[in-house]
Protein backbone atom coordinates (compact mmCIF):
# COMPACT_ATOMS: atom_id res chain seq x y z
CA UNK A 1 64.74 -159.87 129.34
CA UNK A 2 67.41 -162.30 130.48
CA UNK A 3 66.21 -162.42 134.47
CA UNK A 4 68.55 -164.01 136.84
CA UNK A 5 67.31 -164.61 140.85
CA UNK A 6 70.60 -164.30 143.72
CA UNK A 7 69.95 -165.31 146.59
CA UNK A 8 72.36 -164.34 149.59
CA UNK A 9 72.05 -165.89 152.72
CA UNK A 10 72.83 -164.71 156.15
CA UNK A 11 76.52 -164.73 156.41
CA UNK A 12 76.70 -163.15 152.90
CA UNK A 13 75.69 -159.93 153.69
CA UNK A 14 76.54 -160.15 157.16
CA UNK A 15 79.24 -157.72 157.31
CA UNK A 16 80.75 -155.12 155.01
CA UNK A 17 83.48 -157.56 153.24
CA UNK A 18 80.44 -159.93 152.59
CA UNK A 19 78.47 -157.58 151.59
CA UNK A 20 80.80 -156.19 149.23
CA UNK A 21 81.46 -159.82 147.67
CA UNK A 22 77.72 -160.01 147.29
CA UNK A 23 77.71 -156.74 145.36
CA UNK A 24 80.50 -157.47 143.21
CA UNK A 25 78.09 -161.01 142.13
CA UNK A 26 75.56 -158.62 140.99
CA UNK A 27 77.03 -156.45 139.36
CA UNK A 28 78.95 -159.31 138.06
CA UNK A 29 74.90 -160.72 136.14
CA UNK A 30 74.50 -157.03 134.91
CA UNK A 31 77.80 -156.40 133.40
CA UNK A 32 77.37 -160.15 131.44
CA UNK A 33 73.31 -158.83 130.31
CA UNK A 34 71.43 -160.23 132.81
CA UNK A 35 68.48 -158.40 134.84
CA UNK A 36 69.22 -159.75 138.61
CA UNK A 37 66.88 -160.13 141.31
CA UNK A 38 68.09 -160.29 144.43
CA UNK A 39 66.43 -162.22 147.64
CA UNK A 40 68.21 -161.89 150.59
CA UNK A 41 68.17 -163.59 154.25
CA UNK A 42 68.35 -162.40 157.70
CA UNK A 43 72.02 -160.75 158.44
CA UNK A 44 71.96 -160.89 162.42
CA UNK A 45 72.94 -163.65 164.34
CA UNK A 46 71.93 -163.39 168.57
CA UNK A 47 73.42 -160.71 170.48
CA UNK A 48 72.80 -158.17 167.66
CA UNK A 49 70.36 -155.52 168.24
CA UNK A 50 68.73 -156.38 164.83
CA UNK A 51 68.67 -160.04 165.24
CA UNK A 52 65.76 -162.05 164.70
CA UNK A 53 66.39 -164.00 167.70
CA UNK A 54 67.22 -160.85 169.84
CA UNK A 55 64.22 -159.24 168.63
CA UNK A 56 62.26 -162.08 169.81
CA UNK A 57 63.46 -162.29 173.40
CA UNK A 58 62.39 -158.59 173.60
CA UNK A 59 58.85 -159.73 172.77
CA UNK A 60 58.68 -162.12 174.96
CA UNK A 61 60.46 -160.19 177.77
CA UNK A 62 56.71 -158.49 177.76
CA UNK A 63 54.38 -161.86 177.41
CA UNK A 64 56.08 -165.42 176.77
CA UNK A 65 53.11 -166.35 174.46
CA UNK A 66 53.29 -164.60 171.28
CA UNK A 67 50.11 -164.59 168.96
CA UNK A 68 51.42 -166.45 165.86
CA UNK A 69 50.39 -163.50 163.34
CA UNK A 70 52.60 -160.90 165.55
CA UNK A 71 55.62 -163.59 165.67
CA UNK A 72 55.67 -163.38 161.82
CA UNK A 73 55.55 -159.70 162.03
CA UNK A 74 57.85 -159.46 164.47
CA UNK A 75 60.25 -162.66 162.51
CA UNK A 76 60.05 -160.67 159.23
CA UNK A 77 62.00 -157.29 160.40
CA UNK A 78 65.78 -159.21 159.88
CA UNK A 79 65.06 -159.77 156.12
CA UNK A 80 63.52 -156.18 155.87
CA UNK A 81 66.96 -155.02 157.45
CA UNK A 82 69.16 -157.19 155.02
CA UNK A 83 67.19 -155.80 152.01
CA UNK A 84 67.40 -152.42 152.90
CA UNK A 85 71.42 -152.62 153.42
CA UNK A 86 71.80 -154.29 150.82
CA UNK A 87 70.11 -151.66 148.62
CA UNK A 88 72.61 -149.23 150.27
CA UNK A 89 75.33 -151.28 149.17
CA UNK A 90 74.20 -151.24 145.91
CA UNK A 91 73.82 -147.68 145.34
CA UNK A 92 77.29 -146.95 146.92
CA UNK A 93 78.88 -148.45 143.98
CA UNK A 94 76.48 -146.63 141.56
CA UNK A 95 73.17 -149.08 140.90
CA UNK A 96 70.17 -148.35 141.73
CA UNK A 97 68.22 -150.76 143.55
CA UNK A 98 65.19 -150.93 145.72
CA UNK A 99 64.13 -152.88 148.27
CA UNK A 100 60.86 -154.71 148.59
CA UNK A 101 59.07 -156.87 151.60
CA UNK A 102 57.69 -160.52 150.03
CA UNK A 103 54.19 -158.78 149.70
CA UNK A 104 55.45 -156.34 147.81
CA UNK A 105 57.36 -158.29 145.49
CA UNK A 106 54.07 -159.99 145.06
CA UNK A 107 54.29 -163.15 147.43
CA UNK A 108 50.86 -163.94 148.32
CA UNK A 109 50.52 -167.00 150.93
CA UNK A 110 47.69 -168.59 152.96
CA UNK A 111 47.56 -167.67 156.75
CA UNK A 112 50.12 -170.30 158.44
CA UNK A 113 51.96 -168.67 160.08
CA UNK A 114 55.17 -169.52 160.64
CA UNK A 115 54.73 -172.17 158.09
CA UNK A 116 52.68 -170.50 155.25
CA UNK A 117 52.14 -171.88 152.08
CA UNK A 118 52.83 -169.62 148.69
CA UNK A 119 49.41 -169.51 146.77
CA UNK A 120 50.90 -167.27 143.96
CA UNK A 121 53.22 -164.58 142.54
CA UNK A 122 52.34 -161.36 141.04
CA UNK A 123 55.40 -160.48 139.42
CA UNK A 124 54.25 -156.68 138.28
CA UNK A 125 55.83 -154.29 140.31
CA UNK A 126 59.34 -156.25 139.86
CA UNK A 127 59.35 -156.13 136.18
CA UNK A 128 58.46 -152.37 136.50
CA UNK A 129 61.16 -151.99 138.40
CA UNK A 130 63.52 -153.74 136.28
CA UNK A 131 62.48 -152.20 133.26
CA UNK A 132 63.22 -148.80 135.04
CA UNK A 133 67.03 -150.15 135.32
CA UNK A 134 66.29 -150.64 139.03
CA UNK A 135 67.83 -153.96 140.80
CA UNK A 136 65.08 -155.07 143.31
CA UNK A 137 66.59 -156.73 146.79
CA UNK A 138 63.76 -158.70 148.08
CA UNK A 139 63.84 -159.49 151.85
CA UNK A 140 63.28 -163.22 151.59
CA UNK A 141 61.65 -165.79 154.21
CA UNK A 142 58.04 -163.84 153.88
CA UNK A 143 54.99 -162.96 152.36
CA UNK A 144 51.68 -161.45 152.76
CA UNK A 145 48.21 -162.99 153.09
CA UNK A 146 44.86 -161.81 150.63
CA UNK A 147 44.21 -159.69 153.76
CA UNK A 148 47.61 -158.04 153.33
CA UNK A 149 49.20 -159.81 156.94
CA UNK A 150 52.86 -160.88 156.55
CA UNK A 151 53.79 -164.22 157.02
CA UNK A 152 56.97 -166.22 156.97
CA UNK A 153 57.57 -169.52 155.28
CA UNK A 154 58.95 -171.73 157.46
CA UNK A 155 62.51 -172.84 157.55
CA UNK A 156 64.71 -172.93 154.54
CA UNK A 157 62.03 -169.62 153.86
CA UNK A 158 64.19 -167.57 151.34
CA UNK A 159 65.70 -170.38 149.20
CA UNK A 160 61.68 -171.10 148.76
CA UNK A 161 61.45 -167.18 148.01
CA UNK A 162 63.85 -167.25 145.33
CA UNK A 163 62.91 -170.23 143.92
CA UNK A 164 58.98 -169.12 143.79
CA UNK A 165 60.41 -165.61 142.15
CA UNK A 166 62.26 -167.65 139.78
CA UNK A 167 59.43 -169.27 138.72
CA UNK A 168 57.23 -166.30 138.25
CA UNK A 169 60.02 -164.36 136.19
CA UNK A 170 60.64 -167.27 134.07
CA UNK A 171 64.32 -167.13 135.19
CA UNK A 172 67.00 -168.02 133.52
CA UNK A 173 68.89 -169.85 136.91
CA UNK A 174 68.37 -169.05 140.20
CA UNK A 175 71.91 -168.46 142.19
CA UNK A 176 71.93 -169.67 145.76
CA UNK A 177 75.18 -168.54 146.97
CA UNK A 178 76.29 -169.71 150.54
CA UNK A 179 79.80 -170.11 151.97
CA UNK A 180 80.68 -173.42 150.86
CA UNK A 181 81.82 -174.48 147.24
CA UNK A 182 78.59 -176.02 146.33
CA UNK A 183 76.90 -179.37 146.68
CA UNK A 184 79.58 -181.62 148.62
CA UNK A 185 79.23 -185.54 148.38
CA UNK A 186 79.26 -185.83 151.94
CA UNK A 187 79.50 -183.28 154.95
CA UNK A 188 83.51 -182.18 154.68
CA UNK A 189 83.72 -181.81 158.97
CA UNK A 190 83.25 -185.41 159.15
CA UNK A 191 84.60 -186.94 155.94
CA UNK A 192 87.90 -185.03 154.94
CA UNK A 193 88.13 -186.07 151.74
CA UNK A 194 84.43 -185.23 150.73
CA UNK A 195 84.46 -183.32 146.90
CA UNK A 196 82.35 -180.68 145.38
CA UNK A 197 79.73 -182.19 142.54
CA UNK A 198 79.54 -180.80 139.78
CA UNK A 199 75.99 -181.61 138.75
CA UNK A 200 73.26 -182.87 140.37
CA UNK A 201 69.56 -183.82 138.88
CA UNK A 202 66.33 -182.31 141.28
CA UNK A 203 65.26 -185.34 142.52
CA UNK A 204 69.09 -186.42 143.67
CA UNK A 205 69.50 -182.60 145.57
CA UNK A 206 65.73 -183.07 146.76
CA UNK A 207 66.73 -186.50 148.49
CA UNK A 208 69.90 -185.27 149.64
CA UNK A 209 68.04 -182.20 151.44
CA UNK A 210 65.14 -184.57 152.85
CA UNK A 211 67.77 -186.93 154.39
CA UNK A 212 69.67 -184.13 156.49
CA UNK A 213 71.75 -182.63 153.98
CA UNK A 214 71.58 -178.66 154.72
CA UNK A 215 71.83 -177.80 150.99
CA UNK A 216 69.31 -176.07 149.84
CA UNK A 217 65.32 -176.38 151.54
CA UNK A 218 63.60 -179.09 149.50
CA UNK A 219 60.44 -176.79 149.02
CA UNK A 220 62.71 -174.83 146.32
CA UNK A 221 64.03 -177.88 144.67
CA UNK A 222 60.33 -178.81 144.36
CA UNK A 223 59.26 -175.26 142.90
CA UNK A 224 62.34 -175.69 140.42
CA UNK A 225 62.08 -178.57 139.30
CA UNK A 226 58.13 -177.96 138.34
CA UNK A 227 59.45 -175.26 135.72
CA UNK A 228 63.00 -176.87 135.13
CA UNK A 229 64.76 -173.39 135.86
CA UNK A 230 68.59 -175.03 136.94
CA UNK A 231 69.79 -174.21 140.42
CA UNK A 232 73.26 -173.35 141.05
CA UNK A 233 74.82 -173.25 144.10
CA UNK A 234 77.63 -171.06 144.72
CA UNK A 235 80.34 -169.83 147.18
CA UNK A 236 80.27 -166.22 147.49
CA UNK A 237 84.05 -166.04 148.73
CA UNK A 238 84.84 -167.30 145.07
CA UNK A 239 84.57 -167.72 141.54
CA UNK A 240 84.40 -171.67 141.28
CA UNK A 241 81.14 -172.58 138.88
CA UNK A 242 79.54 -174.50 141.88
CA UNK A 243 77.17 -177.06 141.40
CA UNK A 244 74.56 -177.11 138.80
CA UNK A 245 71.05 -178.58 139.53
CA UNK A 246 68.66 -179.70 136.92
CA UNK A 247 66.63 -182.40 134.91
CA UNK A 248 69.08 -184.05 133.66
CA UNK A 249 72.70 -184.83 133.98
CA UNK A 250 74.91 -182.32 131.09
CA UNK A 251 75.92 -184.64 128.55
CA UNK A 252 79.75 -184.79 128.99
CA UNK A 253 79.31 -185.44 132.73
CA UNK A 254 77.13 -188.20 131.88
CA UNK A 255 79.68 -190.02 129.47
CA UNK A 256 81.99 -189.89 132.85
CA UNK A 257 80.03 -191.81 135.02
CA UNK A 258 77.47 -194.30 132.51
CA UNK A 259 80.15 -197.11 132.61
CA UNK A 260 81.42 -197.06 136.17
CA UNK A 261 79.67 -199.33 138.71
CA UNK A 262 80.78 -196.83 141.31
CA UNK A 263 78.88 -194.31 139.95
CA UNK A 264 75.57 -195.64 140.93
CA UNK A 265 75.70 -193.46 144.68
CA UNK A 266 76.22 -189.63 143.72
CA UNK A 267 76.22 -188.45 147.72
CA UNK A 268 76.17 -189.58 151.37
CA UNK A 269 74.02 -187.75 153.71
CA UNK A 270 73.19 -187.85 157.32
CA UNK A 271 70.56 -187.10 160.59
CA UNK A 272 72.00 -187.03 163.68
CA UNK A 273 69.74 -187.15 167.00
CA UNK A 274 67.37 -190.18 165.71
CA UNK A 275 65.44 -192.35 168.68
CA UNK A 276 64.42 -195.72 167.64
CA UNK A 277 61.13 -197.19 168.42
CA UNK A 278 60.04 -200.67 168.89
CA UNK A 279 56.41 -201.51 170.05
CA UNK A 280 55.93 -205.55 170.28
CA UNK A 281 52.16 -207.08 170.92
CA UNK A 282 50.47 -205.01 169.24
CA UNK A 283 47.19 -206.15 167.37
CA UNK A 284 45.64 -203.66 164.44
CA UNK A 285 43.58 -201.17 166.30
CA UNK A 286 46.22 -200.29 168.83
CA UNK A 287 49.06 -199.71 166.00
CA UNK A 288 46.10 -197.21 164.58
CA UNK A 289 45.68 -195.71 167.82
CA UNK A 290 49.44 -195.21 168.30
CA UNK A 291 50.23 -193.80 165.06
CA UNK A 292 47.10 -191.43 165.01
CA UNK A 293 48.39 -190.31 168.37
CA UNK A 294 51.61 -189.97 167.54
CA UNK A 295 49.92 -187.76 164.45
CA UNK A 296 47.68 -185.65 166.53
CA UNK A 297 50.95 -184.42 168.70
CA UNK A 298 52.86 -183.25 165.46
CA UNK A 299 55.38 -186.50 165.51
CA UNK A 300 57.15 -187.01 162.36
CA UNK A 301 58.15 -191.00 161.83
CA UNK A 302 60.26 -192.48 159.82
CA UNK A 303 62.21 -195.89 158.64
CA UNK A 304 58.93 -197.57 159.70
CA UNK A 305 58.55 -201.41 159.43
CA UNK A 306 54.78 -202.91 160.50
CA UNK A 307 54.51 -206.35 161.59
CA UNK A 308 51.58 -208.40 162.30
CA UNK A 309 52.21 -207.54 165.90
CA UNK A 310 55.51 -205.08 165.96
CA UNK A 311 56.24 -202.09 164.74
CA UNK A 312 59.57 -200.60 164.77
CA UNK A 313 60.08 -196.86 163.59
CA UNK A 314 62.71 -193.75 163.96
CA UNK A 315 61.55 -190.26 165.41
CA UNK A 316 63.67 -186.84 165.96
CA UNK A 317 65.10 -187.02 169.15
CA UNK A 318 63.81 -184.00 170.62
CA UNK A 319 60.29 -185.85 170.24
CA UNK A 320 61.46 -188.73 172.49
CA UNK A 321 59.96 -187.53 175.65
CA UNK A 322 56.67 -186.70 173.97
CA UNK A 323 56.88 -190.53 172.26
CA UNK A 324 57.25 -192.26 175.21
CA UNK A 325 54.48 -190.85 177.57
CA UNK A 326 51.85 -191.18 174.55
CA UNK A 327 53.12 -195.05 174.55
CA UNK A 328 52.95 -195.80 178.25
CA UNK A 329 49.20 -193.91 178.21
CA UNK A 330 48.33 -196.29 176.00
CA UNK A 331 49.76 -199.13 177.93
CA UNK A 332 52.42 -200.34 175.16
CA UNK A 333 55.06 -202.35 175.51
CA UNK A 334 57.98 -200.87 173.93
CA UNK A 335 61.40 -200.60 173.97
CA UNK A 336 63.68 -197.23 173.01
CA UNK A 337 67.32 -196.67 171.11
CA UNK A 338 68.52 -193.23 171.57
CA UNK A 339 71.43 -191.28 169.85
CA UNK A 340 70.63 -192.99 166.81
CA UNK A 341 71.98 -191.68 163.23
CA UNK A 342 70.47 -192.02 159.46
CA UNK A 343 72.54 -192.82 157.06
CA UNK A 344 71.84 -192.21 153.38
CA UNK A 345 73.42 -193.06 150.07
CA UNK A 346 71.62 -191.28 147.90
CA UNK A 347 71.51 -191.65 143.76
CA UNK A 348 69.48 -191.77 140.44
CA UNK A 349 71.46 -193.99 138.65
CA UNK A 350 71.21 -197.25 141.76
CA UNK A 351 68.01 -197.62 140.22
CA UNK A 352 67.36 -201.30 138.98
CA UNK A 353 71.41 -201.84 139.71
CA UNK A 354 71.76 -205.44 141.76
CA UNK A 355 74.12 -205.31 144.74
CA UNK A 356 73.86 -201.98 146.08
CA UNK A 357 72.27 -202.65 149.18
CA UNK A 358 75.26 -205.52 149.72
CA UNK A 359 77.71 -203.41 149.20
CA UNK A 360 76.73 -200.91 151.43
CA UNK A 361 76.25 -203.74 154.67
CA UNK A 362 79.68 -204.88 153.42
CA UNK A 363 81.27 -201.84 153.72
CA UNK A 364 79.63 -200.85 157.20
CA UNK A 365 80.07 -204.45 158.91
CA UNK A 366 83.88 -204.27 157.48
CA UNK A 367 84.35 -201.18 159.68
CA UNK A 368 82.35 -202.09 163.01
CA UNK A 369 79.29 -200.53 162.00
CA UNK A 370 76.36 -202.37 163.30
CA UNK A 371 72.86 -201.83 161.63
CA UNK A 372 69.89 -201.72 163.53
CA UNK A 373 67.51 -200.72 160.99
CA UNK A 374 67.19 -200.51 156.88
CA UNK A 375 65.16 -198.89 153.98
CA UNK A 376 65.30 -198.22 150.39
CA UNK A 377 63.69 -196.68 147.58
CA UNK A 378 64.65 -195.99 143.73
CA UNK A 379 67.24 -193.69 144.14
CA UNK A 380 68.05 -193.93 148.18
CA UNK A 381 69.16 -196.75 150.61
CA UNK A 382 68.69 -195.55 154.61
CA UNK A 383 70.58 -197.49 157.34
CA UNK A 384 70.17 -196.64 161.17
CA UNK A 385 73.14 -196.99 162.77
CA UNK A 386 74.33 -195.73 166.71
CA UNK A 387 75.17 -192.19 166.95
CA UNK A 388 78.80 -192.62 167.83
CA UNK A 389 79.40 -193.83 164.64
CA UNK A 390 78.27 -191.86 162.39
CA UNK A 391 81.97 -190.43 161.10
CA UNK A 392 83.37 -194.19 160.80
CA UNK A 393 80.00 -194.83 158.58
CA UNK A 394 80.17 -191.74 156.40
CA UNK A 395 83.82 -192.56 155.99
CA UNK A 396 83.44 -196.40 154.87
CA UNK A 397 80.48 -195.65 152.59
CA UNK A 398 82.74 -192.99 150.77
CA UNK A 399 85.29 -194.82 150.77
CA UNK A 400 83.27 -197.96 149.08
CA UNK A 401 81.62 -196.02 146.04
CA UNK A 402 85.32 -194.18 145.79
CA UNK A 403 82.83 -190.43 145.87
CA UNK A 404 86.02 -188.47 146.47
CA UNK A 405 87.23 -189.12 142.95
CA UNK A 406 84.38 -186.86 141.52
């Protein structure tokens, strides 16, 4: 049984001539052999009745504090919706489908809610159905405790539903289709001439997601990558082959790129909204205190440098508030950069290659750029930069490693 997941986000089955491109995609894996799967996402946006969001404000036109397990109840109807249309759609051109919540496609989770973790997948009830000739539509995004209360998995929820299904079913490929191309090598609204890649390796597409690319959530790259099932991404509105994600690079992409120095970055990726943070005088226990602090209030850091008595780190704007008044209770002396961006080149084969880092100061001081902060690792080289330029720096770095002749 030649099983292939599809997963459909929102604006693919948001209206009927979405919907009907989705279709036409499965039908498209049965006609060629395949069994699909299908995992869809939320089709409402605010202002619809169904919406998630809209269905939320109702709640909490009643009591602004929600009790976490109802939220996920309440979070999980717009996937439940989806499925169920889509099964519809289905059946009006003449497959039989079903649709099916997370638990009952066998998505068992811990009790997180909001956030929950997948503990397993019992797969039964699927392959029943698909060995009945039936097409199951899963509504994506949730699951179901041991005590049989749904949950929802946190953001980037159903590519982490499709990819955990894939797993289970011992997939051939899981299809993420979205309404892009596939994979770009930088954001196309702010560099122009940004291409579509043609093949990316996990831990490339895993980096690219963790440094503010909105690909694909890096929970499902994870899952993916621990059973090497290839991820392709794919534009519903067409019939391009997208970008393939796997293990390794295909062999006659590889014999394109092995002997060009500009090769060595595959993608540029970006995080807008970063504060930077530097704390001066500071002796050992207080930079504990401050970063167990900054823990206990659910602050994320990154790009952090530790000095014998500094410490200079990045943090999601929206947390800035929240950073500063733990840092004056604790009587710190500290300093604050605001509107910050986080630039990334990101790339496999940069590993061991001299220069890279060079280049990329080059290429930024060349254009005005000014760097306020750096980082590296194997396959990725950060800079923090001022917000305002972000486009110039996306711009320069593509530019430098030529990406737009991929």
């Amino acid at each position: 049984m030649k099983i292939v997941i599809q997963k459909f986000g929102g604006t693919s089955v948001a209206t009927l001539e979405m919907r009907a491109k989705a279709v036409q995609k499965v039908i498209n894996a049965k006609k060629s052999g395949y069994y699909p799967v299908v995992v869809v996402s939320a089709m409402g946006r605010k202002g619809a009745p169904y919406a998630t969001d809209t269905l939320i404000d109702l709640a909490k036109n009643e009591c602004v504090d929600t009790h976490p397990r109802e939220m996920d109840l309440l979070m999980s109807c717009g996937e439940i919706i989806s499925s169920v249309v889509m099964v519809n759609a289905l059946r009006a051109k003449g497959y039989e489908a079903v649709a099916l919540t997370g638990g009952q496609a066998g998505i068992i989770t811990d009790n997180n809610y909001g956030n929950a973790n997948i503990l397993r997948v019992q797969p039964d009830r699927i392959y029943m159905y698909l060995e009945m000739g039936k097409i199951p539509v899963v509504a994506g995004f949730q699951g179901v405790t041991e005590s049989g209360d749904i949950t929802t998995l946190g953001r980037g929820g159903s590519d982490t539903t499709a990819a955990a299904l894939g797993k289970a079913l011992a997939a051939s490929f899981i299809e993420i289709y979205t309404d892009v191309d596939g994979i770009m090598t930088a954001d196309p609204r702010l560099v122009p001439n940004a291409t579509v890649l043609k093949h990316l390796t996990y831990s490339e597409v895993f980096q690219m997601a963790d440094q503010g690319a909105k690909v694909i959530h890096p929970r499902a790259v994870e899952i993916a990558m621990s059973c090497n099932i290839p991820l392709i991404i794919k534009n519903v509105n067409g019939n391009g082959p997208g970008t393939m994600v796997s293990s390794y690079y295909e062999s006659d992409y590889l014999k394109t790129i092995e002997h060009d120095p500009n090769q060595v970055i595959t993608a540029i990726s970006h995080m807008l909204n970063r504060t930077q943070i530097t704390i001066e005088n500071l002796n050992l226990e207080l930079q504990n205190t401050v970063l167990n602090r900054l823990a206990e209030n659910g602050i994320s850091i990154d790009l952090i440098n530790v000095f014998p008595n500094k410490m200079i780190f990045t943090i999601d704007g929206d947390d800035s508030a929240k950073t500063t008044t733990i840092l004056e209770q604790l009587g710190c002396s500290y300093s604050a950069v605001y509107n910050c961006s986080k630039i990334s080149a990101i790339g496999n084969r940069m590993r061991g290659v001299p220069g890279v880092m060079a280049r990329i100061i080059k290429a930024l001081h060349k254009n005005q750029v000014h760097v306020l902060q750096t980082a590296d690792s194997h396959t990725t080289i950060s800079c923090l930069i001022k917000g305002e330029d972000t486009a110039k720096a996306l711009v320069a770095l593509h530019d430098e490693f030529k990406l737009h002749t991929r």
